[in-house]
N, C-alpha and C. Protein backbone atom coordinates (compact mmCIF):
# COMPACT_ATOMS: atom_id res chain seq x y z
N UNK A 1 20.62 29.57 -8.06
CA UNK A 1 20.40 28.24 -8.62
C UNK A 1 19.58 27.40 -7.64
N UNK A 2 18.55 26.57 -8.29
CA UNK A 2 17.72 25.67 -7.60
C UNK A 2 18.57 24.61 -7.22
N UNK A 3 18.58 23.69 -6.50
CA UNK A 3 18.77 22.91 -5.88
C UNK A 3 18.11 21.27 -5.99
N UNK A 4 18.61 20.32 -6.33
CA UNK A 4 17.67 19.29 -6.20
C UNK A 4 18.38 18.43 -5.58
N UNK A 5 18.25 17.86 -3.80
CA UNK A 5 18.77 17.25 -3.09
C UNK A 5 18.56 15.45 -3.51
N UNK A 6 19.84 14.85 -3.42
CA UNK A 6 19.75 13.58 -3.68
C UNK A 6 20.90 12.79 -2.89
N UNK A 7 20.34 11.55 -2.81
CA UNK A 7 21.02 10.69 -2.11
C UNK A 7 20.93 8.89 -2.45
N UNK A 8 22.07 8.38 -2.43
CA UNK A 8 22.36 7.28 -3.02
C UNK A 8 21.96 6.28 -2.10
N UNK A 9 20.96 5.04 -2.08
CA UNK A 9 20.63 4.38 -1.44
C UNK A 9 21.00 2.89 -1.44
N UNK A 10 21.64 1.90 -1.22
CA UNK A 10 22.28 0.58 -1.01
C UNK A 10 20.80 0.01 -0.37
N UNK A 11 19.80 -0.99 -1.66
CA UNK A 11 18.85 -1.29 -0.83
C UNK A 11 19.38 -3.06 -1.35
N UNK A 12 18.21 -4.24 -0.91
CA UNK A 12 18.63 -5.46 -0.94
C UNK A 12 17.84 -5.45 -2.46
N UNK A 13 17.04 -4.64 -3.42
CA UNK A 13 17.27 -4.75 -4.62
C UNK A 13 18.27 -3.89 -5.53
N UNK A 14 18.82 -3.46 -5.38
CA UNK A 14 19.63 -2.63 -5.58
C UNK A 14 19.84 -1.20 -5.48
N UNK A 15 21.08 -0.30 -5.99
CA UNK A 15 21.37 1.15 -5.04
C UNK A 15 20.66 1.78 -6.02
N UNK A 16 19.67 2.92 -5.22
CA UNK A 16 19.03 3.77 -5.64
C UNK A 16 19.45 5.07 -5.63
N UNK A 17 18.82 6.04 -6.73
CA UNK A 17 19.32 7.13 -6.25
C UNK A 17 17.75 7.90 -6.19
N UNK A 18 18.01 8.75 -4.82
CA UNK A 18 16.56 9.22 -4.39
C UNK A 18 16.88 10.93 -4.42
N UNK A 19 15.82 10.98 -4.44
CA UNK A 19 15.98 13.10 -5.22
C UNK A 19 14.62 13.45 -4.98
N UNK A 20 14.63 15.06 -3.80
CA UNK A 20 13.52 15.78 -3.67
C UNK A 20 13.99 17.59 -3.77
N UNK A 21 12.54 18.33 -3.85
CA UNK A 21 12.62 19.43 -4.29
C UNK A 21 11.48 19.79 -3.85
N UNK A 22 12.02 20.77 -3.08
CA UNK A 22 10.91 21.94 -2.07
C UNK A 22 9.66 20.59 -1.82
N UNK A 23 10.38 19.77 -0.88
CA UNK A 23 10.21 18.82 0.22
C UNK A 23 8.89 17.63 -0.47
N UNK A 24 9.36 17.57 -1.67
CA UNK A 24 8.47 16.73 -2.51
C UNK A 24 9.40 15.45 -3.22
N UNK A 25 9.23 14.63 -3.24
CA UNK A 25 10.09 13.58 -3.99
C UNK A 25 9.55 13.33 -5.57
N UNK A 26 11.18 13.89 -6.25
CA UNK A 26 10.65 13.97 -7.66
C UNK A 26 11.70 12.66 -8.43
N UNK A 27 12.74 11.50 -7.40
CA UNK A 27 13.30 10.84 -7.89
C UNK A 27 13.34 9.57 -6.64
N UNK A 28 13.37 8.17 -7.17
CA UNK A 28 13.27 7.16 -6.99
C UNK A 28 13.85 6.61 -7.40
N UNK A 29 14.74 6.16 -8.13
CA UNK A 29 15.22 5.14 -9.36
C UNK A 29 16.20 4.43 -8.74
N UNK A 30 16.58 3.51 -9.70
CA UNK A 30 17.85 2.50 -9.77
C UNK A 30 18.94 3.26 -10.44
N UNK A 31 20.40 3.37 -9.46
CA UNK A 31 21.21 4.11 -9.83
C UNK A 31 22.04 4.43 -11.05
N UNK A 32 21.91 2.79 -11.66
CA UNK A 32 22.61 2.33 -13.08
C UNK A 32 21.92 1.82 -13.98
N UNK A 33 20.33 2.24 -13.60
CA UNK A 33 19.40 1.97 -15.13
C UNK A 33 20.03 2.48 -16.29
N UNK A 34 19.86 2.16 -17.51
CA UNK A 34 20.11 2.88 -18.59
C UNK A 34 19.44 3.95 -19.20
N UNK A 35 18.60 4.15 -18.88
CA UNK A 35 18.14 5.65 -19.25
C UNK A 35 18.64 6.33 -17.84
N UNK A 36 19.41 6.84 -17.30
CA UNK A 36 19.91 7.50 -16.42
C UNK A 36 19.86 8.80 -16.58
N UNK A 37 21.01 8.79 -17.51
CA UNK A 37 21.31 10.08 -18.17
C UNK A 37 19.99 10.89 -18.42
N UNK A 38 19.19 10.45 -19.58
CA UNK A 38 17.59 11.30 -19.98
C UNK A 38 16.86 11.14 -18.43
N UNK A 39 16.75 10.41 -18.02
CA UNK A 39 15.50 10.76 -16.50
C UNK A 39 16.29 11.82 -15.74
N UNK A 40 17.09 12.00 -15.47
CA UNK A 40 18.08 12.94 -14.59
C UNK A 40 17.69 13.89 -15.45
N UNK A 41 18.08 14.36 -16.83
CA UNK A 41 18.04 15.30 -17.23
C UNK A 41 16.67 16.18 -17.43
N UNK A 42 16.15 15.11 -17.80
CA UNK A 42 14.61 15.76 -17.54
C UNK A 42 14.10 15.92 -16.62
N UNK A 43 14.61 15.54 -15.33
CA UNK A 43 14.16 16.52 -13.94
C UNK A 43 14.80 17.72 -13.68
N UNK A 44 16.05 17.53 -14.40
CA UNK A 44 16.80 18.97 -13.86
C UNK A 44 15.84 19.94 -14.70
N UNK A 45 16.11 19.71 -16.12
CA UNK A 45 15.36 20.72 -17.02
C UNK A 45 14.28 21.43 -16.31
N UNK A 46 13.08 20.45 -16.17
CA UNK A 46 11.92 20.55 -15.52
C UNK A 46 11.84 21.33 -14.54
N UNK A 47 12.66 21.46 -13.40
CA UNK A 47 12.57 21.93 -12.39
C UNK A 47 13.77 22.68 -12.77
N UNK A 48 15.00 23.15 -13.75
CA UNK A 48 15.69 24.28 -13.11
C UNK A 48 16.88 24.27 -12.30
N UNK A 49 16.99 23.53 -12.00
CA UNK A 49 17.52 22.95 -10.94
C UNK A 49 19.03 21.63 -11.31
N UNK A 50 19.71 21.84 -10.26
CA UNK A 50 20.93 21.02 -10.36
C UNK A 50 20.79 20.01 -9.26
N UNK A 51 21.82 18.75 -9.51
CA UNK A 51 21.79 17.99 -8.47
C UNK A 51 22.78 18.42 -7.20
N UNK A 52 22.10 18.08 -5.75
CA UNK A 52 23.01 18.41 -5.09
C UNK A 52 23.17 17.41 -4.07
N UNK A 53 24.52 16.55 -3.54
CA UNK A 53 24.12 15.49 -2.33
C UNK A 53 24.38 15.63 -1.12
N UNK A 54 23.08 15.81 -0.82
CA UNK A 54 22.81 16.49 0.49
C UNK A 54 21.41 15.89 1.43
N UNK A 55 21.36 15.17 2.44
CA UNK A 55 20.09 14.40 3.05
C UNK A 55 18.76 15.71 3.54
N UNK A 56 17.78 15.53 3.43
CA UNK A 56 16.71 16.06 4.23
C UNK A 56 15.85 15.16 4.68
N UNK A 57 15.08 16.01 4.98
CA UNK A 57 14.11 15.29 5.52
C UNK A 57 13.05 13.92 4.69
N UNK A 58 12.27 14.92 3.42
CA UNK A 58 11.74 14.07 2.65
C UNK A 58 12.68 12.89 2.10
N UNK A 59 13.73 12.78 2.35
CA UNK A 59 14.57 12.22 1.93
C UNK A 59 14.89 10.69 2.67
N UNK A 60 14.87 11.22 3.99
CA UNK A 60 14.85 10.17 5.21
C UNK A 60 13.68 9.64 5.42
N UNK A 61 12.48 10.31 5.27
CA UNK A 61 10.95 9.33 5.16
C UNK A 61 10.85 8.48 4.27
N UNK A 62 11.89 8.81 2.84
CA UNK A 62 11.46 8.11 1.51
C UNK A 62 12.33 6.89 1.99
N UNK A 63 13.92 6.80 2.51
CA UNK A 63 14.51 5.52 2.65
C UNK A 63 13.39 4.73 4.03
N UNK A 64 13.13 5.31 5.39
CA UNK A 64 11.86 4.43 6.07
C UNK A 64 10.69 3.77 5.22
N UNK A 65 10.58 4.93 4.21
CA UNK A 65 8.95 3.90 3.43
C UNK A 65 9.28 2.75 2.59
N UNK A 66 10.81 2.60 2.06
CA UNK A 66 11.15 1.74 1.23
C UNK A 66 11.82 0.58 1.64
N UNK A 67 12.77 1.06 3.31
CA UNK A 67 12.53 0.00 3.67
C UNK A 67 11.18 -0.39 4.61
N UNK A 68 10.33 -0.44 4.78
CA UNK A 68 8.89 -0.86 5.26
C UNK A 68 8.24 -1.63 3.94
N UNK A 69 8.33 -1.43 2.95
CA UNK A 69 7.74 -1.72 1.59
C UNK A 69 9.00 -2.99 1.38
N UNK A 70 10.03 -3.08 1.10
CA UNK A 70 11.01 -3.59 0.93
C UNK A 70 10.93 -4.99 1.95
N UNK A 71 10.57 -4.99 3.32
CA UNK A 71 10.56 -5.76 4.32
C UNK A 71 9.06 -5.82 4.13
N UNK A 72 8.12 -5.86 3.40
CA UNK A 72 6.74 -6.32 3.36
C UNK A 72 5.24 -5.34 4.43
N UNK A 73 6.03 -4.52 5.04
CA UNK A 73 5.42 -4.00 6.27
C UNK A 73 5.16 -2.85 5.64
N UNK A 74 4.76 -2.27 4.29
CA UNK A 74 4.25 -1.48 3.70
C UNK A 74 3.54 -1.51 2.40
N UNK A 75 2.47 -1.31 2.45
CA UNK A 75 2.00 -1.49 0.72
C UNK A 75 1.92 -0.08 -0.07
N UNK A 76 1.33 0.85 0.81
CA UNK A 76 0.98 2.48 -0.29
C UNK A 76 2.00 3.08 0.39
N UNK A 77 2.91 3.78 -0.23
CA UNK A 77 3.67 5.16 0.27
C UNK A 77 3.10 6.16 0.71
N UNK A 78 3.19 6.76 1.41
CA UNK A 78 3.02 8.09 1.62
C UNK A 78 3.83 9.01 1.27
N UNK A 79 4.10 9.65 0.92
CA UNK A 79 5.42 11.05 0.76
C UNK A 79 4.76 11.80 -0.63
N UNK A 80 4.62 13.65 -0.11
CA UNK A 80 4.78 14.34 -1.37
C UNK A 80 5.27 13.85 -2.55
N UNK A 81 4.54 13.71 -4.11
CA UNK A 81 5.86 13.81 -5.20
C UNK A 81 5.37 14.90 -6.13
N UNK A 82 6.29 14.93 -6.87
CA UNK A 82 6.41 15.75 -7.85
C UNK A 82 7.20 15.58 -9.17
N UNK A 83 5.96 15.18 -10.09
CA UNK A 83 6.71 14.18 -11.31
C UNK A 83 6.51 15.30 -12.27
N UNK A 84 7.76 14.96 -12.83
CA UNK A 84 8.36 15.64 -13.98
C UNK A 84 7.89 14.90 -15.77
N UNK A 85 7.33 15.61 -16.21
CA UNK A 85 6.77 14.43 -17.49
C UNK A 85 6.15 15.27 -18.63
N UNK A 86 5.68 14.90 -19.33
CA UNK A 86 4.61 15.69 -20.44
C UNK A 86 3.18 14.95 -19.40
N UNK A 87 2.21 15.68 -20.42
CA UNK A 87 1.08 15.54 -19.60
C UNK A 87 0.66 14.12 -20.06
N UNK A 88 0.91 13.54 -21.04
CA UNK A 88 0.50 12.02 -21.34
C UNK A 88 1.49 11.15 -20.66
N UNK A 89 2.97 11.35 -19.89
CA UNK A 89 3.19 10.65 -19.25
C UNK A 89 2.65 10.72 -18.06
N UNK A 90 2.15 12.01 -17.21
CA UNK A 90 2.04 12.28 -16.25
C UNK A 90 -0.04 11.03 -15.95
N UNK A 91 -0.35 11.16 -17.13
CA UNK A 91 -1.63 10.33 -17.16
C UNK A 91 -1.49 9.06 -16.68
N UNK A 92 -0.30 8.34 -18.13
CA UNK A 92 0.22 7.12 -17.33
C UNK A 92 1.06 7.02 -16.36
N UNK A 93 1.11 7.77 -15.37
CA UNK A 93 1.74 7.31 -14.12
C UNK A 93 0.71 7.79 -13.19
N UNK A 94 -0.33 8.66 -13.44
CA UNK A 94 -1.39 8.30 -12.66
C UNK A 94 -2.24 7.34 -12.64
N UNK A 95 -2.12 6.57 -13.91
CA UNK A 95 -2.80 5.22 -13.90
C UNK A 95 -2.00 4.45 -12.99
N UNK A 96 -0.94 3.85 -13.25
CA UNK A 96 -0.22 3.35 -12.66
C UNK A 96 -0.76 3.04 -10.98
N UNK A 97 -0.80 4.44 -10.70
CA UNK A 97 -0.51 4.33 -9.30
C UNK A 97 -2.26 4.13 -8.67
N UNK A 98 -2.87 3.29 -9.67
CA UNK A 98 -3.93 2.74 -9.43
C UNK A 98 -4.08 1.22 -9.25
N UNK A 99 -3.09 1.36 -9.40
CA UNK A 99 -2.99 -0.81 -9.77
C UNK A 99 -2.33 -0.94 -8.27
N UNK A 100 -3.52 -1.86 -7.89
CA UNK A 100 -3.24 -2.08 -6.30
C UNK A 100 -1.97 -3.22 -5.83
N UNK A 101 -1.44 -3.13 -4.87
CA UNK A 101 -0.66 -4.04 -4.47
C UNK A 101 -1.15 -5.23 -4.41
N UNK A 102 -0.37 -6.11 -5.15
CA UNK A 102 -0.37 -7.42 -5.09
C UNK A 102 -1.22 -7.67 -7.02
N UNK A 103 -1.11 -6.38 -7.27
CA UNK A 103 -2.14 -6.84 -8.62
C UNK A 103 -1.31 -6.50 -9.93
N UNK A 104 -1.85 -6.86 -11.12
CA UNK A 104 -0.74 -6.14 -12.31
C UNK A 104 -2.00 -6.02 -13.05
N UNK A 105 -0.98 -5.40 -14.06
CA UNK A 105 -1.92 -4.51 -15.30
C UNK A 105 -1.15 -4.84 -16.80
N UNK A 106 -1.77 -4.82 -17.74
CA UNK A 106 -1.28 -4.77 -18.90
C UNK A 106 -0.76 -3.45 -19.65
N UNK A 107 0.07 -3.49 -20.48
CA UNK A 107 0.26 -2.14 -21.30
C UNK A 107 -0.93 -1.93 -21.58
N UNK A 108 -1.59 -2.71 -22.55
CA UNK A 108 -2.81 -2.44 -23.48
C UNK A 108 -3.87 -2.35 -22.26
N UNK A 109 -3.92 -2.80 -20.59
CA UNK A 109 -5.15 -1.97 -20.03
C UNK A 109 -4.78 -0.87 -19.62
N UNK A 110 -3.68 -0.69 -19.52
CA UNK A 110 -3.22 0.53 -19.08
C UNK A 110 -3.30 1.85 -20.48
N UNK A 111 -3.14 1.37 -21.36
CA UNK A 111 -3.65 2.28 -22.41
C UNK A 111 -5.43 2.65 -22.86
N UNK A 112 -5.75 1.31 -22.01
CA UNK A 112 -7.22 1.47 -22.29
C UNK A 112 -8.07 2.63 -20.82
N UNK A 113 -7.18 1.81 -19.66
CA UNK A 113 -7.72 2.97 -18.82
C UNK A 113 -7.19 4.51 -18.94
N UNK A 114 -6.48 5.17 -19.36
CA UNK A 114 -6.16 6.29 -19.74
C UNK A 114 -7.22 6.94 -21.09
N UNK A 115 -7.41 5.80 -21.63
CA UNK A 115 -8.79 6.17 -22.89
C UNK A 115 -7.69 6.67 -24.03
N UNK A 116 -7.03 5.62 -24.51
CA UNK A 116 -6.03 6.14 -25.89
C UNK A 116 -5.79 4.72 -25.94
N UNK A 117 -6.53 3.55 -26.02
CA UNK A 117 -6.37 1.98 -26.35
C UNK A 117 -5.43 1.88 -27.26
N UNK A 118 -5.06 2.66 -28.43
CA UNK A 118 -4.11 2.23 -29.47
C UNK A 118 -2.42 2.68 -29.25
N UNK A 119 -2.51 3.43 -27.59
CA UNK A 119 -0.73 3.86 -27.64
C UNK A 119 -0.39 3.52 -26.41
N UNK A 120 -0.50 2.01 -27.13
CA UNK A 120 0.06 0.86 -26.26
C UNK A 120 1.67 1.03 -26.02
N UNK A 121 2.63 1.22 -27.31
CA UNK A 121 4.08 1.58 -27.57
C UNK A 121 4.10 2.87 -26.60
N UNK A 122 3.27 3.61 -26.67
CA UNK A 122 3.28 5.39 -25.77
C UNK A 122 3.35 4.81 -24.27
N UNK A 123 2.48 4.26 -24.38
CA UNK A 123 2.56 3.83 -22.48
C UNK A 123 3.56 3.18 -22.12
N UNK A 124 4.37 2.08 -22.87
CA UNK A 124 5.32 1.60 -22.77
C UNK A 124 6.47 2.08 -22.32
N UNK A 125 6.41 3.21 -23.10
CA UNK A 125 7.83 4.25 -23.23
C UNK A 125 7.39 4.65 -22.21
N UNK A 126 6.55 5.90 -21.49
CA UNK A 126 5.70 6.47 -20.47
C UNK A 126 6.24 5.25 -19.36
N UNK A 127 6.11 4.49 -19.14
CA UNK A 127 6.16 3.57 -18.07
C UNK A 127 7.63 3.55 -17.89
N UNK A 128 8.89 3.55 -18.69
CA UNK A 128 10.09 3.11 -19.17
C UNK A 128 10.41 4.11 -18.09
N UNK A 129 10.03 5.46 -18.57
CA UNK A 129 10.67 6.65 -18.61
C UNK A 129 10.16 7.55 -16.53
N UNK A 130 9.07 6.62 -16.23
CA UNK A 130 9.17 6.96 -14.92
C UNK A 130 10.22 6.96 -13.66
N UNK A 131 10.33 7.74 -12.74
CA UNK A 131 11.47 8.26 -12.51
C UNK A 131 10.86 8.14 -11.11
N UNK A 132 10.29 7.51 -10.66
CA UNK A 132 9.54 7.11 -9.02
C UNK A 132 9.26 6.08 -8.74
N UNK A 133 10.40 4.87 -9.52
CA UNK A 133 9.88 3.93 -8.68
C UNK A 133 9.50 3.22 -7.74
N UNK A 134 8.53 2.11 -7.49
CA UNK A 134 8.07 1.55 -6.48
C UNK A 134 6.98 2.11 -6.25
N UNK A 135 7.41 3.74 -5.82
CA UNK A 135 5.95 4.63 -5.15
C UNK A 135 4.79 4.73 -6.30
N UNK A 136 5.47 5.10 -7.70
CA UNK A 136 4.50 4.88 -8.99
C UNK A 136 5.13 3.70 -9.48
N UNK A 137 4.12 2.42 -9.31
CA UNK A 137 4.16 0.88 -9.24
C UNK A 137 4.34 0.81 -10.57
N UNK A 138 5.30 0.64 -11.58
CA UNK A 138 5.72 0.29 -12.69
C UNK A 138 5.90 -0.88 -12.94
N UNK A 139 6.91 -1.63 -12.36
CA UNK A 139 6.73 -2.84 -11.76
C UNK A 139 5.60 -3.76 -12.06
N UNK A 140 4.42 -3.33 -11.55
CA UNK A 140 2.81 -4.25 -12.03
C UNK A 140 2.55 -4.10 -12.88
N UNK A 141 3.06 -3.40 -14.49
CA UNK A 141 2.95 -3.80 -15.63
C UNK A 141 3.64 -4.92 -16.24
N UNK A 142 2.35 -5.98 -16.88
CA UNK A 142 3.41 -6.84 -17.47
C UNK A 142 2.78 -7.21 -18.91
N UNK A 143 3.44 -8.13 -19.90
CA UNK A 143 2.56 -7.95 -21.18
C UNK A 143 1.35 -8.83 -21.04
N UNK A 144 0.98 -8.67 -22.10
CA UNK A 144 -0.57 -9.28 -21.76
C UNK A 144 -0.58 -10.65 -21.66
N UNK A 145 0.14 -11.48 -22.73
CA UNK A 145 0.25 -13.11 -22.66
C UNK A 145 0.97 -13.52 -21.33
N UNK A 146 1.24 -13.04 -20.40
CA UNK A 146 2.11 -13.24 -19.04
C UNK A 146 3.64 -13.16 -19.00
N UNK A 147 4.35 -12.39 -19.71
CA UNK A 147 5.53 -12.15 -19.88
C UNK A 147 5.75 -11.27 -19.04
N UNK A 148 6.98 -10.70 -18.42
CA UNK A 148 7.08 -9.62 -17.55
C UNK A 148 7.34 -8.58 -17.67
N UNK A 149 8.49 -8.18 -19.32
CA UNK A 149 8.13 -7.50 -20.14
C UNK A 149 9.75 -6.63 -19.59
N UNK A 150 10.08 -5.54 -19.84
CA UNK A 150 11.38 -4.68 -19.41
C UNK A 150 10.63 -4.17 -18.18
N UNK A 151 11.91 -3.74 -17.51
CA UNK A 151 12.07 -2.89 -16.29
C UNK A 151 13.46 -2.17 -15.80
N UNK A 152 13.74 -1.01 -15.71
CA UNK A 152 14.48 -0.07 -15.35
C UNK A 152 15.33 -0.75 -14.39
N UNK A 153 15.30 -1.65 -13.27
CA UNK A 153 15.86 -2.26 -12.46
C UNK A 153 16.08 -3.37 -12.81
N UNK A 154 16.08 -4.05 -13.92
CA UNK A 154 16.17 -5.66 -14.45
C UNK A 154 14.77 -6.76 -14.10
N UNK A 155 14.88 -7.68 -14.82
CA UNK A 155 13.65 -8.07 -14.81
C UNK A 155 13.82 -9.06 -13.76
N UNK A 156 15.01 -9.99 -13.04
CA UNK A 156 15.14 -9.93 -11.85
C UNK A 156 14.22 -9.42 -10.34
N UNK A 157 14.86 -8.33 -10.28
CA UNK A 157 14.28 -7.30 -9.41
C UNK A 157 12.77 -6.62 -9.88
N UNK A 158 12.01 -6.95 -11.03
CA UNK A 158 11.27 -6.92 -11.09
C UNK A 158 10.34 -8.01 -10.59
N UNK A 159 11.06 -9.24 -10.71
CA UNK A 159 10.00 -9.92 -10.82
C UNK A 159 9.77 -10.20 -8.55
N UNK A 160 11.80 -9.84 -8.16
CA UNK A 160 11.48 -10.08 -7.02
C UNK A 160 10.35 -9.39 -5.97
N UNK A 161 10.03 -8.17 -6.77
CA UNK A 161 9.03 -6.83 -6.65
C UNK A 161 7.76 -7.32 -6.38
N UNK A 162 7.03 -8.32 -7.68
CA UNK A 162 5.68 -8.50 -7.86
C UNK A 162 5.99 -9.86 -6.89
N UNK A 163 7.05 -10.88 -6.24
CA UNK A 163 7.11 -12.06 -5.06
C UNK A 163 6.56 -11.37 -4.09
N UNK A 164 7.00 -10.29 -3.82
CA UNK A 164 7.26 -9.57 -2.46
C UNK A 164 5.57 -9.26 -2.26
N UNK A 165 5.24 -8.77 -3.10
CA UNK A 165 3.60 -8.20 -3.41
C UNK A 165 2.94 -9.61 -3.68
N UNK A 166 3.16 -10.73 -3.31
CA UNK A 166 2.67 -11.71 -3.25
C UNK A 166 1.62 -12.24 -4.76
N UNK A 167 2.42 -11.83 -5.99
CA UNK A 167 1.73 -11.71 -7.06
C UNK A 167 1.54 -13.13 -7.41
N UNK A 168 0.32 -13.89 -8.12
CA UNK A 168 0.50 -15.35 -8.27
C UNK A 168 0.72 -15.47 -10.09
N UNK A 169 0.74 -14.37 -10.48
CA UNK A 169 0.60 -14.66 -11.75
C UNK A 169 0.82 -15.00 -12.95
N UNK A 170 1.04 -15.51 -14.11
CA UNK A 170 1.92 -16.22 -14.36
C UNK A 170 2.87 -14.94 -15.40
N UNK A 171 4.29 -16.33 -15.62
CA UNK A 171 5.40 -15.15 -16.37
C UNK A 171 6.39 -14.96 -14.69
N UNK A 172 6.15 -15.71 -13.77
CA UNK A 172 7.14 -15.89 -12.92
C UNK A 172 7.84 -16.54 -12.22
């Protein structure tokens, strides 16, 4: 049996649970989002693999980069990942992780930069359903009229996300 090492993190936005596999980080999240259950499951599926709690290495770089990011003294992550998705989510979370710090994006540009302008609802879900946060900036989506729109961590901690990233924009 595969293995997928994870560990529960107590941060000042709330406890995360962080998860890597053959020294790649394939989990990020907020411990008591509500899609829990489906993002967990679709990494195990994906990879094969069970959860196991147990620290490594990639594991201990990912809590240093988050708190560095967390305390302002980081903007891009560094660390291996390895996202678990269909290939149209895997698109929108490579968009994603184009939207620079301190900046946001819309569903509908985010559907436009992927080149599928009309699955605005697809990206939505796609964005919902990412399982790396922070490192794939989910977060900097917001709706288009300046609303902030859902977030996996509450819209709270979302919005304390885009303060921190010194966002001016409005909807906060």
């Amino acid at each position: 049996m595969n293995y997928i090492n994870i560990q529960y993190y107590k941060t000042k936005i709330g406890e995360l649970i962080l998860g890597s596999f053959e020294d790649h980080l394939c989990l990020l999240d907020f411990r008591y989002r509500k899609m829990r259950i489906s993002v967990d499951s679709r990494i195990k599926t994906g990879l094969k693999a069970d959860f196991l709690e147990q620290n490594d290495e990639t594991l201990t770089e990912a809590r240093k980069q988050i708190d560095e990011y967390l305390t302002g003294n980081r903007k891009e992550f560094d660390i291996p990942l390895l996202v678990i998705g269909t290939d149209f989510q895997k698109s929108v979370w490579n968009a994603l992780m184009e939207i620079p710090y301190g900046s946001t994006s819309t569903y509908s540009q985010l559907a436009e930069s992927i080149n599928n302008a009309k699955a605005i609802r697809a990206v939505g879900n796609a964005n919902g359903a990412n399982a790396i946060a922070l490192v794939i900036p989910c977060h900097r989506v917001i709706e288009s009229n300046g609303d902030l729109g859902g977030y996996g961590g509450g819209l709270s901690v979302k919005k304390r996300l885009l303060e921190l990233e010194n966002y001016e924009g409005t909807g906060i």
